[in-house]
Protein backbone atom coordinates (compact mmCIF):
# COMPACT_ATOMS: atom_id res chain seq x y z
CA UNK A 1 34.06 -13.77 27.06
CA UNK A 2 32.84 -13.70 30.65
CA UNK A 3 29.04 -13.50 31.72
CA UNK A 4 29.26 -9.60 32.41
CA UNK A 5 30.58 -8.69 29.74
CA UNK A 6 27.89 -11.26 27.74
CA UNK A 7 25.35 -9.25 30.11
CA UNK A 8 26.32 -5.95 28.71
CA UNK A 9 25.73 -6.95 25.06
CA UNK A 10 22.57 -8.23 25.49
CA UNK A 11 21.39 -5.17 27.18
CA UNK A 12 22.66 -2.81 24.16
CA UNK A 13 21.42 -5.34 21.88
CA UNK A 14 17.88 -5.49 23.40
CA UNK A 15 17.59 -1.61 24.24
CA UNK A 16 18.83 -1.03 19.99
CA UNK A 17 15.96 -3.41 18.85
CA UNK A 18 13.36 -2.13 21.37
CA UNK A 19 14.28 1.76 19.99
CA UNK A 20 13.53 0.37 16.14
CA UNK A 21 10.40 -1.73 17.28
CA UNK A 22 9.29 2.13 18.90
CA UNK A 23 10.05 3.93 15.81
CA UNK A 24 8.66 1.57 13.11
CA UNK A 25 5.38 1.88 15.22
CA UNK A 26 5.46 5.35 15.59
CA UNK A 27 5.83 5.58 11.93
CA UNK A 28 3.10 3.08 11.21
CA UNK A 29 0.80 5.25 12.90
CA UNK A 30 1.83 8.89 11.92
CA UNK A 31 -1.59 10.74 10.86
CA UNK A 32 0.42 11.87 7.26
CA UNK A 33 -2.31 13.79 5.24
CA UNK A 34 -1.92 14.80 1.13
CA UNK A 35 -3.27 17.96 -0.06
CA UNK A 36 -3.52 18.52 -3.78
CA UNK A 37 -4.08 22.11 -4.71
CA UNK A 38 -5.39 22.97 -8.40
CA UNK A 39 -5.71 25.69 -10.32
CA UNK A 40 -8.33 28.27 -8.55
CA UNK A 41 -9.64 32.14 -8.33
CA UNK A 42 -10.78 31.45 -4.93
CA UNK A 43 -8.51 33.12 -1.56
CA UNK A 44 -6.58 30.51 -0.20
CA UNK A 45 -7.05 32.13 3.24
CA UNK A 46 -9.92 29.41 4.46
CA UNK A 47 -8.16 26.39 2.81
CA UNK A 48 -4.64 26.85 4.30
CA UNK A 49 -6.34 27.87 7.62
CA UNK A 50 -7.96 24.55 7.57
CA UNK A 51 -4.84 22.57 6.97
CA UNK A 52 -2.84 24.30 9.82
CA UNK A 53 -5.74 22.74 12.20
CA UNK A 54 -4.94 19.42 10.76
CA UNK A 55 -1.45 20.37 11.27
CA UNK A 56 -2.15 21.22 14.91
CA UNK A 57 -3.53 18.14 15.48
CA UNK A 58 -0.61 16.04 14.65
CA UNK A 59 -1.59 16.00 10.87
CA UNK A 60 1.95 15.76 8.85
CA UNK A 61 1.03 16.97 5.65
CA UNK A 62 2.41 17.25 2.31
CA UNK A 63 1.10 19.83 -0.64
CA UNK A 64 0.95 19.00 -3.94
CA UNK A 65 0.52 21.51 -6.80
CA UNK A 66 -0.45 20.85 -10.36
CA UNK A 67 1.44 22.35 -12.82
CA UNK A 68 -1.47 24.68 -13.58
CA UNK A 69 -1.79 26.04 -10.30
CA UNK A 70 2.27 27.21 -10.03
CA UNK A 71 1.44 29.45 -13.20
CA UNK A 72 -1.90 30.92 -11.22
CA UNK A 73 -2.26 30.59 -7.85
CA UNK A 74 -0.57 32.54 -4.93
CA UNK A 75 2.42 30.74 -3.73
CA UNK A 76 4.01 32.58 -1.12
CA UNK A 77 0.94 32.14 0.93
CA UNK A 78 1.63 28.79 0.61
CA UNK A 79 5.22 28.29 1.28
CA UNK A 80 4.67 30.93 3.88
CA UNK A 81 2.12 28.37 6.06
CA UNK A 82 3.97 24.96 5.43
CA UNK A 83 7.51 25.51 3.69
CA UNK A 84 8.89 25.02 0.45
CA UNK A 85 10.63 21.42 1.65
CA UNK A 86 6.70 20.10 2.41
CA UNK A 87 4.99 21.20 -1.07
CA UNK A 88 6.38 19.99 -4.10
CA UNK A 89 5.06 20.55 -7.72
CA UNK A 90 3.73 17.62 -9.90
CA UNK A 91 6.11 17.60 -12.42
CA UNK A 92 8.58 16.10 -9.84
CA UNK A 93 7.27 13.02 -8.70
CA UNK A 94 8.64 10.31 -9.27
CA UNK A 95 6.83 6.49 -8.61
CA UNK A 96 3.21 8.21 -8.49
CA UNK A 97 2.03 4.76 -8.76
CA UNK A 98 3.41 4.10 -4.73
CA UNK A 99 3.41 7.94 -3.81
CA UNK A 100 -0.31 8.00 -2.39
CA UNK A 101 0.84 4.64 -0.24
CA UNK A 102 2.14 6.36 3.46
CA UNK A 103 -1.14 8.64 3.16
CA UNK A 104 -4.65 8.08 5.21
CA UNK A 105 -6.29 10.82 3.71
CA UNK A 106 -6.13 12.96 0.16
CA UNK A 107 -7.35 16.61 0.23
CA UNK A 108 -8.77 18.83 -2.11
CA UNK A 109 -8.67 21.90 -0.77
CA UNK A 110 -10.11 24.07 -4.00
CA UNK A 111 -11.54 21.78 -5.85
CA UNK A 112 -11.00 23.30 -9.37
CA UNK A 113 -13.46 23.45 -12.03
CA UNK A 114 -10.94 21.40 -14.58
CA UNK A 115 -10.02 19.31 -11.87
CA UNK A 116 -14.04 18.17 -11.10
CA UNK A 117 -14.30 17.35 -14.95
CA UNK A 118 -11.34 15.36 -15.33
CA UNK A 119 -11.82 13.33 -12.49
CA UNK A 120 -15.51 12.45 -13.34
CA UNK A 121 -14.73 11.62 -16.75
CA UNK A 122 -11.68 9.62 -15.85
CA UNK A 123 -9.12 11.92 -17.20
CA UNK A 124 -6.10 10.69 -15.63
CA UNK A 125 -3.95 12.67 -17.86
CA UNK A 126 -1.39 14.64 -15.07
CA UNK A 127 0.28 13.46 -12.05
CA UNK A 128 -2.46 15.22 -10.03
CA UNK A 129 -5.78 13.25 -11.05
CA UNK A 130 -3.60 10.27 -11.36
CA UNK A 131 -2.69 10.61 -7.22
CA UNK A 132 -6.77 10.98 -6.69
CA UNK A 133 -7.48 7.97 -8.42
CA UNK A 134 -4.72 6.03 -7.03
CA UNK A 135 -5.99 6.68 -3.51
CA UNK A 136 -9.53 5.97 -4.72
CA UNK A 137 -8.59 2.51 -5.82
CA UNK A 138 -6.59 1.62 -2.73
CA UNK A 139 -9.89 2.97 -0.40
CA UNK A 140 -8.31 5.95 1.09
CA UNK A 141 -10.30 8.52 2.07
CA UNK A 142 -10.76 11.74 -0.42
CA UNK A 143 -12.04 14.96 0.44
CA UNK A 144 -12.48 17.76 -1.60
CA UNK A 145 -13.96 21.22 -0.89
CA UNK A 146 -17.10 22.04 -2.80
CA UNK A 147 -17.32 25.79 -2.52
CA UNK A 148 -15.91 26.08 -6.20
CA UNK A 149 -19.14 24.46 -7.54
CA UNK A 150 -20.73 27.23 -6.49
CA UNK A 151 -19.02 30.15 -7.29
CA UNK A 152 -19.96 32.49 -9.77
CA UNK A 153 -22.46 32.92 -12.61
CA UNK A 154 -22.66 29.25 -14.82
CA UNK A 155 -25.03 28.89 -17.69
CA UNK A 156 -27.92 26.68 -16.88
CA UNK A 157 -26.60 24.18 -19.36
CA UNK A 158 -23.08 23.89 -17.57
CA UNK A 159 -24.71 23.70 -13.80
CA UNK A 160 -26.94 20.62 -15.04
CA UNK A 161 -23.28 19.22 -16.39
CA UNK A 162 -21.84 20.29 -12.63
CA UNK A 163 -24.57 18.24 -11.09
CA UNK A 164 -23.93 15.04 -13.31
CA UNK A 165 -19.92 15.38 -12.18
CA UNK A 166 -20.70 15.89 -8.37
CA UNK A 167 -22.88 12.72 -8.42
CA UNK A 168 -19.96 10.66 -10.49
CA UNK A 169 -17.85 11.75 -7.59
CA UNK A 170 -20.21 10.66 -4.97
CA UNK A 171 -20.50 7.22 -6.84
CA UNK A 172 -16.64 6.76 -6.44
CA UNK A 173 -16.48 8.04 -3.35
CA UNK A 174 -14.99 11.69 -3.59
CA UNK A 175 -16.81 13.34 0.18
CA UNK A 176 -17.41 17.16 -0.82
CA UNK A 177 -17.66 19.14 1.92
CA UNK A 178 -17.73 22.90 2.76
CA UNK A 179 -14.63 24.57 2.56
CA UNK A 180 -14.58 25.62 6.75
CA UNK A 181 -15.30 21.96 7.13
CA UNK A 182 -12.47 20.91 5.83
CA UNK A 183 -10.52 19.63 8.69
CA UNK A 184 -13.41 18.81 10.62
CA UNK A 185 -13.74 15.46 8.11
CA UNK A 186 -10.49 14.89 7.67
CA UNK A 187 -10.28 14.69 11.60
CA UNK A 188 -13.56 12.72 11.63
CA UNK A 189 -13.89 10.23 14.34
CA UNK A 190 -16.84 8.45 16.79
CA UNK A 191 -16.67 7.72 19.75
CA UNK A 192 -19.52 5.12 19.89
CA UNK A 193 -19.63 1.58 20.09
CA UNK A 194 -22.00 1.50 17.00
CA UNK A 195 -21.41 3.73 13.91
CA UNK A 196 -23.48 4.70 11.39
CA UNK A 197 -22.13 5.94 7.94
CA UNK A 198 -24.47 7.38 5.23
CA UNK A 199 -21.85 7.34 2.94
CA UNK A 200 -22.43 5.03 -0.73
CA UNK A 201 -19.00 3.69 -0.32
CA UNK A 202 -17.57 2.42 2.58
CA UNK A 203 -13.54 2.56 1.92
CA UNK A 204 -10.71 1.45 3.98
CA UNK A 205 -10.33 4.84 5.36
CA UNK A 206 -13.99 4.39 6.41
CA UNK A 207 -12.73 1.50 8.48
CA UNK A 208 -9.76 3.19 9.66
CA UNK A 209 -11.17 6.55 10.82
CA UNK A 210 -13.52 4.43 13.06
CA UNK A 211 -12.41 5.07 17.00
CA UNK A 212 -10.86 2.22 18.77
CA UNK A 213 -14.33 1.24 20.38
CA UNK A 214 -16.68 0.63 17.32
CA UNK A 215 -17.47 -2.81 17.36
CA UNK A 216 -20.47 -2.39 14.81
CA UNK A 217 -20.81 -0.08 11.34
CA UNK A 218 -24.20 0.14 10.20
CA UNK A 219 -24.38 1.31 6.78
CA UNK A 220 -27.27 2.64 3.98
CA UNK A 221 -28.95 0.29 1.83
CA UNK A 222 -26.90 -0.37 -0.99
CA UNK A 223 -23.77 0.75 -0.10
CA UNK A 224 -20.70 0.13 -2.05
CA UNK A 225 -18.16 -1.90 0.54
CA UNK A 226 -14.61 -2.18 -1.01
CA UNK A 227 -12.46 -5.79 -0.57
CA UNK A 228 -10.48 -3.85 1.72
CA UNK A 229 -12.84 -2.42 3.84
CA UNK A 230 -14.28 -5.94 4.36
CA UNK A 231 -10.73 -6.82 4.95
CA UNK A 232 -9.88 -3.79 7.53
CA UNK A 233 -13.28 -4.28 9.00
CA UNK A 234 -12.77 -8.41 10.48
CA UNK A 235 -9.58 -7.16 11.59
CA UNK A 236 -10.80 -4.89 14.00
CA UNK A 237 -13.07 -6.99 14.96
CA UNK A 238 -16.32 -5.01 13.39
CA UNK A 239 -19.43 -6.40 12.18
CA UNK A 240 -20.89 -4.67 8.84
CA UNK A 241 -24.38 -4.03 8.92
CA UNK A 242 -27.02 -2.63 6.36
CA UNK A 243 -29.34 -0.32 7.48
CA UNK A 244 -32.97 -1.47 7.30
């Protein structure tokens, strides 16, 4: 084999492994978002609006629906903003235990009344709360709209129970949030060297949403910070800091 034609090879061989090194990173870094939709009254208008701005932003995003919500909620309007090949119901998955693993962020775009109870009593009894907790435990980030809480009349009795759920999800580090604010948290970034979170938990997606140029995360006074976080956090080369 002469030197040319040894040339030639290397070339191809060089330009084939520089293509995969391009794609594996690309792929490492894809923004992929999972949106878990549960049974609800509320118009899906605001929630699905939200998600297209994620979208728009170079979210990829994949829908899951509980079994519930195919029996109740409006689906068309669904399929009709993402396609049927992106939404899948929950009685399909397979390997839940690894599904949550490609995903930054978990959405909860109407956060159901069952699904609020089940989660802050530990209810992992569908595919659906199972997915929330698994992303919980791994420090992913979990949003979940909290316009539900408030809608409609409650008794005063089931309101005080509300309340003791919504601060169980604080504690393991569910962030409510407005409905219209939806993708403004899941696209949450700063832009300052410093960073301040009020948050009681400071997950891995904590770490990770953090711009490029945060070289210090001061945090509240007793603060939950998860082994990963720590982990993700001397990585990047950011100091932890309690607030005083």
């Amino acid at each position: 084999m002469n030197q040319e034609l040894t040339d030639q090879i290397r070339k191809v061989v060089e330009k084939v492994l520089q293509e995969q090194t391009t794609t594996t990173t690309q792929a490492a870094h894809e923004k992929q978002l999972l949106a878990i939709f549960g049974t609800t009254q509320l118009a899906l208008d605001e929630p699905l609006r939200q998600l297209r701005i994620c979208e728009q932003n170079g979210w990829k995003i994949t829908i899951i629906l509980s079994e519930l919500a195919t029996k109740v909620i409006n689906l068309e309007s669904i399929y009709a903003a993402f396609g049927e090949d992106n939404i899948l119901a929950e009685n399909t998955l397979n390997d839940i235990s690894t599904f949550v693993a490609p995903y930054q962020q978990i959405v909860l775009p109407v956060f159901s009344h069952p699904m609020v109870a089940k989660l802050a009593l530990r209810l992992v009894d569908t595919p659906c709360s199972y997915l929330v907790f698994e992303a919980l435990s791994k420090g992913k980030k979990v949003i979940a709209a909290s316009d539900v809480l408030n809608h409609g009349e409650t008794s005063t009795k089931i309101g005080a129970i509300e309340v003791e759920y919504v601060n169980l999800l604080s504690e393991f580090g569910v962030e409510l949030v407005p409905m219209m604010q939806i993708a403004e948290s899941v696209m949450e970034k700063t832009d300052s060297p410093s960073a301040t979170s009020e948050k009681s938990l400071i997950s891995a997606s904590t770490i990770s949403n953090l711009d490029a140029s945060v070289r210090e995360l001061v945090y509240v006074s007793g603060a939950i910070i998860t082994p990963l976080a720590r982990e993700h956090a001397k990585k990047r080369g950011i100091k932890l800091i309690p607030k005083d």
